[in-house]
N, C-alpha and C. Protein backbone atom coordinates (compact mmCIF):
# COMPACT_ATOMS: atom_id res chain seq x y z
N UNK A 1 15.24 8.34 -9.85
CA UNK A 1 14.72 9.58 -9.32
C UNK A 1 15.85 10.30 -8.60
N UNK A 2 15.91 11.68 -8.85
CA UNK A 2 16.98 12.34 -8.34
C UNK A 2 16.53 13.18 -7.58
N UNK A 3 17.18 12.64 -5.49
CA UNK A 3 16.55 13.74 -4.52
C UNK A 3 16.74 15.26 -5.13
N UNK A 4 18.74 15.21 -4.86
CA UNK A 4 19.40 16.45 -4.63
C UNK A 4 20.72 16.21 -5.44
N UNK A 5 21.37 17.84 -6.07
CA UNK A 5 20.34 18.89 -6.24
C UNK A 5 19.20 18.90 -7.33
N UNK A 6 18.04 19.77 -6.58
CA UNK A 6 17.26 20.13 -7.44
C UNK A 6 17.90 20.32 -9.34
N UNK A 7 17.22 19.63 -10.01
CA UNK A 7 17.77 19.65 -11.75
C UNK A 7 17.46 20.63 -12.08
N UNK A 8 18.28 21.14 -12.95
CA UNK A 8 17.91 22.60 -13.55
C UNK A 8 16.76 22.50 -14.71
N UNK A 9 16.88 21.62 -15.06
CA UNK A 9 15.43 21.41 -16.61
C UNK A 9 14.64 21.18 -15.26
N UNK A 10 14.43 20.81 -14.11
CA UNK A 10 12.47 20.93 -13.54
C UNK A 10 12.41 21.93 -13.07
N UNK A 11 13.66 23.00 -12.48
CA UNK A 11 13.20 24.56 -11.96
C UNK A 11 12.78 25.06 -13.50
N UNK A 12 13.25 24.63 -14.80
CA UNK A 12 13.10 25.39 -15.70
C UNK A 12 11.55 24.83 -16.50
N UNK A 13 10.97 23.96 -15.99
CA UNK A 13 9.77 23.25 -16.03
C UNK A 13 8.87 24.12 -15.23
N UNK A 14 9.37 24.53 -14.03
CA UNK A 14 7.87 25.29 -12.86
C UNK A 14 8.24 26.53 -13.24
N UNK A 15 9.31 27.40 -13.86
CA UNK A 15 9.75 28.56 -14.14
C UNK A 15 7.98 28.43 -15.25
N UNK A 16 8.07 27.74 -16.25
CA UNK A 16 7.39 27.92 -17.55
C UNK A 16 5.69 27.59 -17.42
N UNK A 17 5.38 27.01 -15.97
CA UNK A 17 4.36 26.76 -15.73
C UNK A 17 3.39 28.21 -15.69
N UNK A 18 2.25 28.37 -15.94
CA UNK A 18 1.76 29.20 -15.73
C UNK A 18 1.61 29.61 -13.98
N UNK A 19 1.31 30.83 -13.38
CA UNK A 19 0.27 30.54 -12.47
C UNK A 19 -0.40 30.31 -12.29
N UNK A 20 -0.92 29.32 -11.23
CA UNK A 20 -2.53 29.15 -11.11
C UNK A 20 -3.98 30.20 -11.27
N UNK A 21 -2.97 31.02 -9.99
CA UNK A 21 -4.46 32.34 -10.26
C UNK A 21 -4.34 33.69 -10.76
N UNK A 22 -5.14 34.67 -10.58
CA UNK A 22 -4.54 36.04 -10.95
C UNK A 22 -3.48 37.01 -9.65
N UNK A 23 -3.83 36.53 -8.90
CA UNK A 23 -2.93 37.21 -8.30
C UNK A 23 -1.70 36.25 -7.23
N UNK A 24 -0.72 36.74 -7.55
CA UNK A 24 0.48 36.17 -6.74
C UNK A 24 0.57 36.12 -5.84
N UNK A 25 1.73 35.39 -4.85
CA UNK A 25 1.63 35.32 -3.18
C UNK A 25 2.61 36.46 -3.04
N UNK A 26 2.79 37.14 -1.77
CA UNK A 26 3.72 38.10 -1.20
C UNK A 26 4.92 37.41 -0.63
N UNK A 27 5.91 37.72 -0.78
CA UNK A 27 7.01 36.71 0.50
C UNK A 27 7.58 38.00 1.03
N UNK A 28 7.20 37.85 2.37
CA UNK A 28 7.78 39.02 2.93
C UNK A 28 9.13 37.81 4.28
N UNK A 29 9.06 36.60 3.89
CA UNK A 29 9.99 35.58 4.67
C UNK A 29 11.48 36.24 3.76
N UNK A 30 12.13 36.38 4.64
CA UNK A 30 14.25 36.31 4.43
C UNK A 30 14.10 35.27 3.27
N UNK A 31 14.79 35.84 2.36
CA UNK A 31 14.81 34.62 0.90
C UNK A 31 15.74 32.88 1.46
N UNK A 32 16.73 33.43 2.19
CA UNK A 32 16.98 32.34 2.60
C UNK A 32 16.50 31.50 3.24
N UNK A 33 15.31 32.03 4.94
CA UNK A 33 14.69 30.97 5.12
C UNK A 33 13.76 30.37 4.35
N UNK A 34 13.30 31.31 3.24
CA UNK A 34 12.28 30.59 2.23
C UNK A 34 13.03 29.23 1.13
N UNK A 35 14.06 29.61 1.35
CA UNK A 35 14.73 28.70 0.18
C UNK A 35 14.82 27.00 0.66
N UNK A 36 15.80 27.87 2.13
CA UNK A 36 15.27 27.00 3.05
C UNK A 36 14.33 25.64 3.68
N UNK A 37 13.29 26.59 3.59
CA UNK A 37 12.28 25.57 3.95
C UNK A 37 11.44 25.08 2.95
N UNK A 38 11.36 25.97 1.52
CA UNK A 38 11.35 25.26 0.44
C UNK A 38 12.33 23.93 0.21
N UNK A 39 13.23 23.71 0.14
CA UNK A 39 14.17 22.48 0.19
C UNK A 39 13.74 21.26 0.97
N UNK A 40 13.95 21.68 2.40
CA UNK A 40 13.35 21.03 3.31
C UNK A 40 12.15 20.40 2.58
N UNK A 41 11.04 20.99 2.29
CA UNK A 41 9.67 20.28 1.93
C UNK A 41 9.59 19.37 0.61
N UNK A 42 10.65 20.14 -0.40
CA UNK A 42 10.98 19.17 -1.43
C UNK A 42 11.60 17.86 -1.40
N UNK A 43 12.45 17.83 -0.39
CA UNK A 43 13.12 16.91 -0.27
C UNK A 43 12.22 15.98 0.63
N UNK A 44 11.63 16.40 1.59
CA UNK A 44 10.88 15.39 2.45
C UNK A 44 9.42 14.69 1.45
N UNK A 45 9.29 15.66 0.44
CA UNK A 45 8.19 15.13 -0.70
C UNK A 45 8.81 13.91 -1.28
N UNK A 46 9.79 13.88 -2.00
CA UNK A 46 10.73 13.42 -2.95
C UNK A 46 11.15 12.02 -1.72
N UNK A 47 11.58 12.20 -1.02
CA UNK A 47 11.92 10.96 0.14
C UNK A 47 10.48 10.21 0.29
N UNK A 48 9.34 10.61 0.36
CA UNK A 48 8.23 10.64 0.97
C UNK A 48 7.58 9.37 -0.61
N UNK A 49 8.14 10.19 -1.39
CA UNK A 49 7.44 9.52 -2.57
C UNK A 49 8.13 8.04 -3.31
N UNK A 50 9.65 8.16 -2.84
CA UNK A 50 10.48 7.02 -2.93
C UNK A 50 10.13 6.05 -2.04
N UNK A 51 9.26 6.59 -0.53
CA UNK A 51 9.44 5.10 0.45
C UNK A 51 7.54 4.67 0.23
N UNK A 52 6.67 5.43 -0.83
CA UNK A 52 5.48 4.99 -0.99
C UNK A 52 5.37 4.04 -2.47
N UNK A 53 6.33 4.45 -3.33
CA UNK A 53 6.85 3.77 -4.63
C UNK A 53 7.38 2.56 -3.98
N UNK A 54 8.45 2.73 -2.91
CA UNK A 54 9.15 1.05 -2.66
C UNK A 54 8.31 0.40 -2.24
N UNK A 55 6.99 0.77 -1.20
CA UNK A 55 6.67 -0.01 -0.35
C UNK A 55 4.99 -0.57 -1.38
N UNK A 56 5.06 0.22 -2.40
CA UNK A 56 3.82 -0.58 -3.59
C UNK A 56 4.42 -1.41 -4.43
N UNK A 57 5.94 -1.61 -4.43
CA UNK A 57 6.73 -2.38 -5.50
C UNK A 57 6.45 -3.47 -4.40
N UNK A 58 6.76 -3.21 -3.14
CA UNK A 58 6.96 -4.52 -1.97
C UNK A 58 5.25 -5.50 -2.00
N UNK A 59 4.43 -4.48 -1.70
CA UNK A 59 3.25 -4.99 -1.70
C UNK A 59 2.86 -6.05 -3.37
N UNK A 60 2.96 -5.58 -4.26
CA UNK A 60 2.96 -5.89 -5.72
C UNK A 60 3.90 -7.21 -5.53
N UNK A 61 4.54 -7.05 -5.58
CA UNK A 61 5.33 -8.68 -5.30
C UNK A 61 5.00 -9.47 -4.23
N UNK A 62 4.69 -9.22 -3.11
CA UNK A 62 4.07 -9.90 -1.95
C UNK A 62 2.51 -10.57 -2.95
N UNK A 63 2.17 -9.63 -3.21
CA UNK A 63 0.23 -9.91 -3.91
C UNK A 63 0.42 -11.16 -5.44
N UNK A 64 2.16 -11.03 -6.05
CA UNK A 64 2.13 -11.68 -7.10
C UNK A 64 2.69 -13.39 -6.57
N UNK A 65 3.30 -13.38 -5.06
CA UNK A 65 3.61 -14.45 -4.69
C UNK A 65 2.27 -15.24 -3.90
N UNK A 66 1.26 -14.56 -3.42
CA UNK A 66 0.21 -15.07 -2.87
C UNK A 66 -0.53 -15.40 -4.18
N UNK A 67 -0.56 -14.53 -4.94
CA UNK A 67 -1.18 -15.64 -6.23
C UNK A 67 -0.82 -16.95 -6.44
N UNK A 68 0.42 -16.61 -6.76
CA UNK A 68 0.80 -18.24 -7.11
C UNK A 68 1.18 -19.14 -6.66
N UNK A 69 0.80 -19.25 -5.08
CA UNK A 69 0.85 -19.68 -3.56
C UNK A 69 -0.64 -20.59 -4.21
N UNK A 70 -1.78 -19.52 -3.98
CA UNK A 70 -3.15 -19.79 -4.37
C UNK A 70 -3.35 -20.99 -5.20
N UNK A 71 -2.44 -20.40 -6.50
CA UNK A 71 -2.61 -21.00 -7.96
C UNK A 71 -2.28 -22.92 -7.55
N UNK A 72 -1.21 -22.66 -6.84
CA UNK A 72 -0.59 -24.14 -6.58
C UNK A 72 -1.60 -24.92 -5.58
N UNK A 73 -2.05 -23.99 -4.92
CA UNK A 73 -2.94 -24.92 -3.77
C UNK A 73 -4.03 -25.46 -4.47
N UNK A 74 -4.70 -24.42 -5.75
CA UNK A 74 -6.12 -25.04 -5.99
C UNK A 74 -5.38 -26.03 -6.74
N UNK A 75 -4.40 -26.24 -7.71
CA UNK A 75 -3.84 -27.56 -9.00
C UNK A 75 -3.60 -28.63 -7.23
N UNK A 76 -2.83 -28.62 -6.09
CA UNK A 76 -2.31 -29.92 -5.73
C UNK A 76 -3.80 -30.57 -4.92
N UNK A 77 -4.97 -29.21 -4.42
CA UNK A 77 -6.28 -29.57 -3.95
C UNK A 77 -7.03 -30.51 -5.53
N UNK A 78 -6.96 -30.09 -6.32
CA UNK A 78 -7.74 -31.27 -7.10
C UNK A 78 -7.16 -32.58 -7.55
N UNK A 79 -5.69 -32.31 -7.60
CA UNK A 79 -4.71 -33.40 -7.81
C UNK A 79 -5.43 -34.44 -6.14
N UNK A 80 -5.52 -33.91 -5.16
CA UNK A 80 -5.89 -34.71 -4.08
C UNK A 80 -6.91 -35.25 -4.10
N UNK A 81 -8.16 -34.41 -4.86
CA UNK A 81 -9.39 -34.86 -4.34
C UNK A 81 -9.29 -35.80 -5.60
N UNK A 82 -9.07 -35.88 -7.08
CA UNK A 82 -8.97 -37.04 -7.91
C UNK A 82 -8.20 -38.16 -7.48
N UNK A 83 -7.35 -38.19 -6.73
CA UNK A 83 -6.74 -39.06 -5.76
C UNK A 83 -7.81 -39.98 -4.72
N UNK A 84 -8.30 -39.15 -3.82
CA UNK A 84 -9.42 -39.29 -2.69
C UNK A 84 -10.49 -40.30 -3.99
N UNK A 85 -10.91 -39.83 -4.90
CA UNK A 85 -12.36 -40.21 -5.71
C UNK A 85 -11.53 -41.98 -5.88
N UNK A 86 -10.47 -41.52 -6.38
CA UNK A 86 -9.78 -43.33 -7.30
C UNK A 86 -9.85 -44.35 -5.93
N UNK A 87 -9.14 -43.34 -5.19
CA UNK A 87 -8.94 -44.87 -4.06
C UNK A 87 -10.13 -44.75 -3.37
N UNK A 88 -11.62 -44.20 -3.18
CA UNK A 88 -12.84 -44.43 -2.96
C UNK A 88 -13.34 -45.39 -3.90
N UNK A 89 -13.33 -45.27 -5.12
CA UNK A 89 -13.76 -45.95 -5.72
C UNK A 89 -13.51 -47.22 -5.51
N UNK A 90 -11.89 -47.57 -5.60
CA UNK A 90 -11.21 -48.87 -5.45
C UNK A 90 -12.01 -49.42 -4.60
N UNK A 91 -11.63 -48.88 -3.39
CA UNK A 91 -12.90 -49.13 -2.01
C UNK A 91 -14.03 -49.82 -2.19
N UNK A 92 -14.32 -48.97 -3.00
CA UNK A 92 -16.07 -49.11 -2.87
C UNK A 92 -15.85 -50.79 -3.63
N UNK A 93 -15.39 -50.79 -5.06
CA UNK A 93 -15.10 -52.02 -6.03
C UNK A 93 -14.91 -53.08 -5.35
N UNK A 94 -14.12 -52.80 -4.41
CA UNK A 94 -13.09 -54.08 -3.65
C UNK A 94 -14.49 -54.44 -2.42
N UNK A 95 -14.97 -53.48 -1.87
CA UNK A 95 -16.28 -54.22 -0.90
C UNK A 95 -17.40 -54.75 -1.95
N UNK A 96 -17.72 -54.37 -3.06
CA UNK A 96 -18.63 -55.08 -3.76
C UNK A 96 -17.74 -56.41 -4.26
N UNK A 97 -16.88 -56.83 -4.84
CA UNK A 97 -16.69 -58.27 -4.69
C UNK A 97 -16.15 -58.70 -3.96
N UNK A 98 -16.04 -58.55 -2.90
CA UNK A 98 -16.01 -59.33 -1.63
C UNK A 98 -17.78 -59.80 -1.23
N UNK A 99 -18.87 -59.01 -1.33
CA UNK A 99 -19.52 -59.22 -0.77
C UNK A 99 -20.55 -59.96 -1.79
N UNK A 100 -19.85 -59.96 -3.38
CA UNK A 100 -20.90 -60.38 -4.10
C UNK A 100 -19.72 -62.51 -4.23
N UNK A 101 -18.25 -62.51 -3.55
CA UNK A 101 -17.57 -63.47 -3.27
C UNK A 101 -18.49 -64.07 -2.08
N UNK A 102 -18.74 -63.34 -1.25
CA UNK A 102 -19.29 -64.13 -0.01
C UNK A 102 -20.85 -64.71 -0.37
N UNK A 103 -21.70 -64.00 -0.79
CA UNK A 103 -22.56 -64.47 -1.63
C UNK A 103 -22.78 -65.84 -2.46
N UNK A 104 -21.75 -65.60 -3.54
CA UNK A 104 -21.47 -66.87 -3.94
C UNK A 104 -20.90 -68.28 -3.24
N UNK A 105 -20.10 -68.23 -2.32
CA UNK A 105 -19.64 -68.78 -1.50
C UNK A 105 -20.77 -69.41 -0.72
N UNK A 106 -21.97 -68.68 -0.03
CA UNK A 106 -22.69 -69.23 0.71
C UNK A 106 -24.32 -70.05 0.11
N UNK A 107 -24.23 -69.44 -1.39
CA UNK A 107 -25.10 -69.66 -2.24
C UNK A 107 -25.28 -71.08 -2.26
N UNK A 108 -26.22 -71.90 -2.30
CA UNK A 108 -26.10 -73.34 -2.45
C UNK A 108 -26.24 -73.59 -4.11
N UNK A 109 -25.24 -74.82 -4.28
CA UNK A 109 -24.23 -75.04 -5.98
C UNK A 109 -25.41 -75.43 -6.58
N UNK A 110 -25.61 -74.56 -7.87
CA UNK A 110 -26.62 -75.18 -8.77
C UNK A 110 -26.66 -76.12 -9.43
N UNK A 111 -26.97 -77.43 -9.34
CA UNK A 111 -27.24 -78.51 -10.68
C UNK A 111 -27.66 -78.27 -11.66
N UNK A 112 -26.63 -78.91 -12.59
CA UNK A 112 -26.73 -78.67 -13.45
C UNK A 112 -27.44 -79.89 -14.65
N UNK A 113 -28.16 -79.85 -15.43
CA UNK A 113 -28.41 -80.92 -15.78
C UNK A 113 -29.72 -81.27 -16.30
């Protein structure tokens, strides 16, 4: 994007534009302060529109790194909780024969015969 100077193909772009309405504005302002403060406003547009473009490129990449911030948390959250389930389980396995060991253990020995 080019602040300054103004390009001659976009004065020759608003040259070819129609007017909006039927009747024109008056400038009774010194051509120079009009030129003036025409500039001024172009340029503060044009600045204005470069730091709202950077700061949606900034946001847009901020929003594409919280995605995949997100993305990683939900894959290492189920990687954990299938983790959590195995060694519950183990758990659980390892107190049932222990308790079906103690069982047997206290069981009086069947004859056989």
């Amino acid at each position: 994007m080019q602040l300054f100077p103004l390009s001659y193909l976009y004065l020759q772009t608003l040259q070819r534009q129609p007017w909006p309405c039927r009747c024109r504005p008056q400038i009774t302002l010194d051509s120079n302060r009009l030129f003036s403060a025409v500039f001024q406003q172009q340029g503060f547009i044009r600045l204005y529109r470069a730091c709202a473009e950077s700061l949606a490129s900034e946001n847009a990449s901020r929003l594409a790194a919280m995605q995949i911030a997100e993305k990683n948390i939900e894959e290492r959250l189920a990687e954990l909780k299938t983790t959590f389930q195995q060694q519950r389980q183990d758990t659980i396995t390892d107190e049932l024969l222990d308790i079906i060991s103690g069982f047997e253990a206290l069981a009086p020995p069947a004859h056989g015969g």
